[in-house]
N, C-alpha and C. Protein backbone atom coordinates (compact mmCIF):
# COMPACT_ATOMS: atom_id res chain seq x y z
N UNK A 1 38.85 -12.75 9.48
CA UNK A 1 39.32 -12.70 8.11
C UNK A 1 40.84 -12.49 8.10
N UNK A 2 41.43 -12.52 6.73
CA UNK A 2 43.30 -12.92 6.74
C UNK A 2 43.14 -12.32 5.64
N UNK A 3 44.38 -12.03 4.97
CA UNK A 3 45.11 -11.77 4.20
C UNK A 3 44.94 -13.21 3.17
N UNK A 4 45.00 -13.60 2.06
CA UNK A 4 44.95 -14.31 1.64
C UNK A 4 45.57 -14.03 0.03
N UNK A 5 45.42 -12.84 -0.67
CA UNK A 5 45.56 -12.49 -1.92
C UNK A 5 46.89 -13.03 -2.38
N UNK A 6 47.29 -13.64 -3.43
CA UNK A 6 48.39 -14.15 -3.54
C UNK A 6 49.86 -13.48 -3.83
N UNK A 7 49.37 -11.83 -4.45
CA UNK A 7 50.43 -10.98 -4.69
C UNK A 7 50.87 -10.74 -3.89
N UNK A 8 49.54 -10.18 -2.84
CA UNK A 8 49.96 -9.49 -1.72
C UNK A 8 50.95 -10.06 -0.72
N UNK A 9 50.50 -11.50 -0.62
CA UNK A 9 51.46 -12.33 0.13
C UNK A 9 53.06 -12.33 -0.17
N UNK A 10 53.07 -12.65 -1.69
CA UNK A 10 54.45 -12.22 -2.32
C UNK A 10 54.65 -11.58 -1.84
N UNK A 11 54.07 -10.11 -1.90
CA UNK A 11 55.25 -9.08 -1.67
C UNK A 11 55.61 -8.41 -0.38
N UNK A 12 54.41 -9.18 0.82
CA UNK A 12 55.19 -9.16 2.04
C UNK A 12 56.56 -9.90 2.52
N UNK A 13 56.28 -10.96 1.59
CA UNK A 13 57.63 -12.21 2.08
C UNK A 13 58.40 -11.58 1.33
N UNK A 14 58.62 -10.84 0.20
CA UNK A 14 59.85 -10.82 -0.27
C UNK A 14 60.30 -9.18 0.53
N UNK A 15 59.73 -7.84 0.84
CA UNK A 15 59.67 -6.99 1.72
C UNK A 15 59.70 -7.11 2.75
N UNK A 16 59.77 -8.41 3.59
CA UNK A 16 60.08 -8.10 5.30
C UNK A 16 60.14 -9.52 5.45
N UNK A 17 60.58 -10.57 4.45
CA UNK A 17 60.99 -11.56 4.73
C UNK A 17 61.24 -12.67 6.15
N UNK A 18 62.23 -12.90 6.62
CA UNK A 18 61.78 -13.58 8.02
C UNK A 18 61.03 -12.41 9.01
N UNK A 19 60.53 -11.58 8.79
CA UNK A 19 59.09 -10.71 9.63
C UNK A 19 58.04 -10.88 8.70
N UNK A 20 57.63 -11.72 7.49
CA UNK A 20 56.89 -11.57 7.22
C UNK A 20 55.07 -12.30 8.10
N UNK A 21 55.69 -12.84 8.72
CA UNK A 21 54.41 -13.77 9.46
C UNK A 21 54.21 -12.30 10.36
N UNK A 22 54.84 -11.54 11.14
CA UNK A 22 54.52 -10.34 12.12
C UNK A 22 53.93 -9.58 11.14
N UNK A 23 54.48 -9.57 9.96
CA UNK A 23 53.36 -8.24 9.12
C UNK A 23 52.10 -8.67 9.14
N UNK A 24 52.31 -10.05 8.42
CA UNK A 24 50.45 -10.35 7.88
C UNK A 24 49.53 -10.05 9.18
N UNK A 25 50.23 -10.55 10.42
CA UNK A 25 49.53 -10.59 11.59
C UNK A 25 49.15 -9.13 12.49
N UNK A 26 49.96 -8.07 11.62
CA UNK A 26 49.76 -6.70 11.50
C UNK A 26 48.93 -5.86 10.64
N UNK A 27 48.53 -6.67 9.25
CA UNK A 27 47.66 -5.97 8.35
C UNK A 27 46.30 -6.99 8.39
N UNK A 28 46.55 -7.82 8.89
CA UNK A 28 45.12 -8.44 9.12
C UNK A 28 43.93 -7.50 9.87
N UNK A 29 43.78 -7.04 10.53
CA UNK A 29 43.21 -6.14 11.49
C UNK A 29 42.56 -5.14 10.30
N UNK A 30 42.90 -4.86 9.36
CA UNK A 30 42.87 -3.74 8.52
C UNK A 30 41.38 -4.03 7.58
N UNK A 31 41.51 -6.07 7.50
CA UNK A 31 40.47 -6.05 6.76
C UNK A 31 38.70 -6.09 7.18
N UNK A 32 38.08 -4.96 6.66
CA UNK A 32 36.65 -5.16 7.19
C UNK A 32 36.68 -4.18 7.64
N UNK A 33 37.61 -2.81 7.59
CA UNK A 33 37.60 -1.10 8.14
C UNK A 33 37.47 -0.36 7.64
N UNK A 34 37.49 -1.10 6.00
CA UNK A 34 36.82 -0.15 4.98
C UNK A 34 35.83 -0.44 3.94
N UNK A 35 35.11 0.07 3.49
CA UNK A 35 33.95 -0.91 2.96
C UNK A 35 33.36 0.32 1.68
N UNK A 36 34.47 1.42 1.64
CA UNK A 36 34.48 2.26 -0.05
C UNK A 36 35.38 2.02 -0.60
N UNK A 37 36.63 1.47 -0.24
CA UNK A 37 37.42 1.17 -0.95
C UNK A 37 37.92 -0.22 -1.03
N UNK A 38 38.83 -0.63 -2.17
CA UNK A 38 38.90 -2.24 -1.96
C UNK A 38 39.88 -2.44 -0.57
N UNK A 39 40.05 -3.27 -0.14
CA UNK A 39 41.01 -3.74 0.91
C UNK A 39 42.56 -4.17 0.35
N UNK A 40 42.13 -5.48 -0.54
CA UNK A 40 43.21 -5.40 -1.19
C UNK A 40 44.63 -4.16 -1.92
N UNK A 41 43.09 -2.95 -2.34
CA UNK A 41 44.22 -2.19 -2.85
C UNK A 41 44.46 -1.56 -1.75
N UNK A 42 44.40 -1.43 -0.81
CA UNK A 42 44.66 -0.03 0.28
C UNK A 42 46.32 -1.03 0.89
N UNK A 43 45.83 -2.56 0.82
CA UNK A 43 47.21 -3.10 1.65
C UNK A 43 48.04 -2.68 0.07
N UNK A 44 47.84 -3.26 -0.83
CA UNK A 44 49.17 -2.76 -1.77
C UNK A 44 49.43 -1.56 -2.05
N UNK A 45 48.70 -0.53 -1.45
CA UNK A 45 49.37 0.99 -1.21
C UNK A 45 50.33 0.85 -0.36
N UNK A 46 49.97 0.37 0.83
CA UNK A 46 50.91 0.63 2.32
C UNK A 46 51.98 -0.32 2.10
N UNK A 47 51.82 -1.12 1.26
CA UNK A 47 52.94 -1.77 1.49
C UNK A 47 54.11 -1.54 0.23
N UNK A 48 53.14 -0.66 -0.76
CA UNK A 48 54.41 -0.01 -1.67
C UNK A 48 54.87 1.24 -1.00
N UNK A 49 54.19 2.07 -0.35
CA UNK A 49 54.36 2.82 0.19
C UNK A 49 55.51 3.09 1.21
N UNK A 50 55.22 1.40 2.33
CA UNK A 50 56.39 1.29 3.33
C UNK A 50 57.85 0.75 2.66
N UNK A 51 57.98 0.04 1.60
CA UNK A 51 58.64 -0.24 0.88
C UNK A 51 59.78 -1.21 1.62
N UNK A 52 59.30 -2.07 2.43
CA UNK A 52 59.91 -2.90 3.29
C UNK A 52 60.38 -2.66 5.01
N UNK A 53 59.71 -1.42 5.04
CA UNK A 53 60.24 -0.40 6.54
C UNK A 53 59.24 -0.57 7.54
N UNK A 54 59.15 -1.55 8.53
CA UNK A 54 58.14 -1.79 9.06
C UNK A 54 57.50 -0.28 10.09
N UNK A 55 58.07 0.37 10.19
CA UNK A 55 57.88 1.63 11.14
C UNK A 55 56.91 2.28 9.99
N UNK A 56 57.58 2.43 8.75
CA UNK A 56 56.70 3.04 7.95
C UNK A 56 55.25 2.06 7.54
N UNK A 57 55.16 1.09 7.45
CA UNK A 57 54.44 0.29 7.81
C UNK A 57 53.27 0.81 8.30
N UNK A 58 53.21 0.47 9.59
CA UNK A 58 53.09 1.36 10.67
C UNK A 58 51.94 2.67 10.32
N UNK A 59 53.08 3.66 10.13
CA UNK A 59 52.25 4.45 9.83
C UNK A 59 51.42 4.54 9.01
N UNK A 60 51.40 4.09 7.21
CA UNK A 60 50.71 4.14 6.55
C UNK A 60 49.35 3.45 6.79
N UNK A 61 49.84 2.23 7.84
CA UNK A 61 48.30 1.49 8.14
C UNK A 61 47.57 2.96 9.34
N UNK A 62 48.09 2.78 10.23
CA UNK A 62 47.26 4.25 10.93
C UNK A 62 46.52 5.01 9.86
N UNK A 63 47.74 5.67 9.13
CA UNK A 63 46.55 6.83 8.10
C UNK A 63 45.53 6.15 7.21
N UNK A 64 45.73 4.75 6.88
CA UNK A 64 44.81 3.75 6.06
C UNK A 64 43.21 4.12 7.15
N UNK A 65 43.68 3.63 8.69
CA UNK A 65 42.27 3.25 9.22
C UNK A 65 41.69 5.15 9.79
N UNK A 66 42.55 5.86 9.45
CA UNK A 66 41.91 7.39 9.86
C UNK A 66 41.26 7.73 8.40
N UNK A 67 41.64 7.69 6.92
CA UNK A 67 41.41 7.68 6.03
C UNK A 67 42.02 6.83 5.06
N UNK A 68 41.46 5.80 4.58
CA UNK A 68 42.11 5.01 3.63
C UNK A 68 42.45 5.89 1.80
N UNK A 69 41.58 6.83 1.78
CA UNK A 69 41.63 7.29 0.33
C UNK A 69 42.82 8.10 0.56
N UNK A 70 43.30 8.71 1.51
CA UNK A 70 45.04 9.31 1.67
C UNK A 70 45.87 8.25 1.03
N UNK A 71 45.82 7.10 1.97
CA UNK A 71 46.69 6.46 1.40
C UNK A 71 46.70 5.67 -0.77
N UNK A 72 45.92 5.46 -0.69
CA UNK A 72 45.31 5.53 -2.02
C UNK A 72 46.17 6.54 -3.12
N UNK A 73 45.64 7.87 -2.54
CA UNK A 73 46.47 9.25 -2.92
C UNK A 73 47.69 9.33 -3.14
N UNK A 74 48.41 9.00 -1.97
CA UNK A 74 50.39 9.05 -1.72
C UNK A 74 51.04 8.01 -2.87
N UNK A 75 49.49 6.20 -2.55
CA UNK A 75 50.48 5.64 -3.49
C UNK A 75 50.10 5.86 -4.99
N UNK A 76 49.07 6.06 -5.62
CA UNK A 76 48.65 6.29 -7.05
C UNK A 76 49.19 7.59 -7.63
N UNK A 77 49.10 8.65 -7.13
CA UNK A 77 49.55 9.29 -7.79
C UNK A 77 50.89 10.34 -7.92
N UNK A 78 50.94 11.22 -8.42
CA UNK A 78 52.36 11.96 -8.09
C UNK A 78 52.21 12.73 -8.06
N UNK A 79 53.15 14.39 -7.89
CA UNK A 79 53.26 15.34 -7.66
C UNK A 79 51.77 15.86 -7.12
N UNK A 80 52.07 14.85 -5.82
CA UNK A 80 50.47 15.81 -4.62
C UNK A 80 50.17 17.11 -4.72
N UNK A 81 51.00 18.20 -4.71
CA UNK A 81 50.79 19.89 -4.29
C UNK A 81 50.58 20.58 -6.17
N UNK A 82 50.41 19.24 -7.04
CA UNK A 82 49.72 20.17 -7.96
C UNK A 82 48.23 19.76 -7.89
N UNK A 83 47.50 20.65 -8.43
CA UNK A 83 45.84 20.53 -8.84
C UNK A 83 45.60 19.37 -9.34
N UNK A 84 46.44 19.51 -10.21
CA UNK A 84 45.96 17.87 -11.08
C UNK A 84 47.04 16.66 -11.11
N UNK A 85 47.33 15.96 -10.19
CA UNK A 85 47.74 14.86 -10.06
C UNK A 85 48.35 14.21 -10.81
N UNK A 86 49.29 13.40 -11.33
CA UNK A 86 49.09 12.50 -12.27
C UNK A 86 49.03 11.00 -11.89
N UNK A 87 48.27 9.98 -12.17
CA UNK A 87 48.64 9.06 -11.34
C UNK A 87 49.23 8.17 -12.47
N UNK A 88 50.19 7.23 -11.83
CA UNK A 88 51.29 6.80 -11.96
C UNK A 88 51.27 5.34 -11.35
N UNK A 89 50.08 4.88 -10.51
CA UNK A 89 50.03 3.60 -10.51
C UNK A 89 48.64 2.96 -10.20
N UNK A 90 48.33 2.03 -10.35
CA UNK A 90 46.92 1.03 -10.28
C UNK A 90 47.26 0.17 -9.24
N UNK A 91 46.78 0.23 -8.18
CA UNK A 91 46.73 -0.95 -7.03
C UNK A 91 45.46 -1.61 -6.58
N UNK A 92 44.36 -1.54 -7.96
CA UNK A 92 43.65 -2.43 -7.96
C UNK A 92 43.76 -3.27 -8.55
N UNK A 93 44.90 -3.54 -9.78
CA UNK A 93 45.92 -4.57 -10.01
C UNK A 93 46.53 -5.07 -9.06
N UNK A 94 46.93 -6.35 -9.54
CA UNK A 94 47.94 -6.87 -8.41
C UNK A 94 48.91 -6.81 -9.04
N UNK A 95 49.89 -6.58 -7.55
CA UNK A 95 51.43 -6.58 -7.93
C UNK A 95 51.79 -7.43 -9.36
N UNK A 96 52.97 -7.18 -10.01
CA UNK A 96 53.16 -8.23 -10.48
C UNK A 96 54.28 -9.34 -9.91
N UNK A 97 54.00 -10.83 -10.11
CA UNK A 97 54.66 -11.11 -9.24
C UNK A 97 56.00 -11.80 -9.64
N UNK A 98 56.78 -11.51 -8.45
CA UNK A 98 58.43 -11.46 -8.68
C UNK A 98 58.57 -9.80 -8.68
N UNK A 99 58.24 -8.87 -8.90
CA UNK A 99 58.12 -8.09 -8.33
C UNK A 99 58.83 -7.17 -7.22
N UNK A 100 59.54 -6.87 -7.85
CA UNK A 100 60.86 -5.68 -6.18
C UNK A 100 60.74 -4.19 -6.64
């Protein structure tokens, strides 16, 4: 299986641009490791998350395949260390596209 989603694609090429063929070929692996959460949204966490930084990248996919609902967490909502969260974004939407 690949990457295929059309946002998602956007917003690797426009975030790591001539590396974008090494990313996809980096978050491919990811799909089919989780099967409670969507796939789609866990890559548009990590990749709002890494925000074009492939190291960070990186990491967010690691903590994706140790727990994907962390990452979920970091990117939806805000102020983590209170009780009640607020969340602040939907990444079971897709990006919108054009999009930076």
């Amino acid at each position: 299986m690949k990457i295929e989603t059309p946002d998602i694609l956007e917003r690797i090429n426009l975030d790591f641009e001539e590396n974008s063929a090494k990313i996809i070929d980096l978050l491919n692996p990811l799909i089919g490791k989780t099967d409670y959460i969507s796939i789609d949204r866990v890559i548009r966490c990590i990749l709002f998350l890494a925000n074009g930084d492939v190291e960070k990248l990186k990491f967010y996919m690691s903590a994706a395949i140790s727990d994907a609902r962390d990452v979920v967490f970091w990117a939806e909502y805000a102020d983590h260390s209170n009780d009640s969260p607020l969340k602040v974004n939907d990444f079971i939407q897709p990006f919108q596209l054009g999009y930076r």
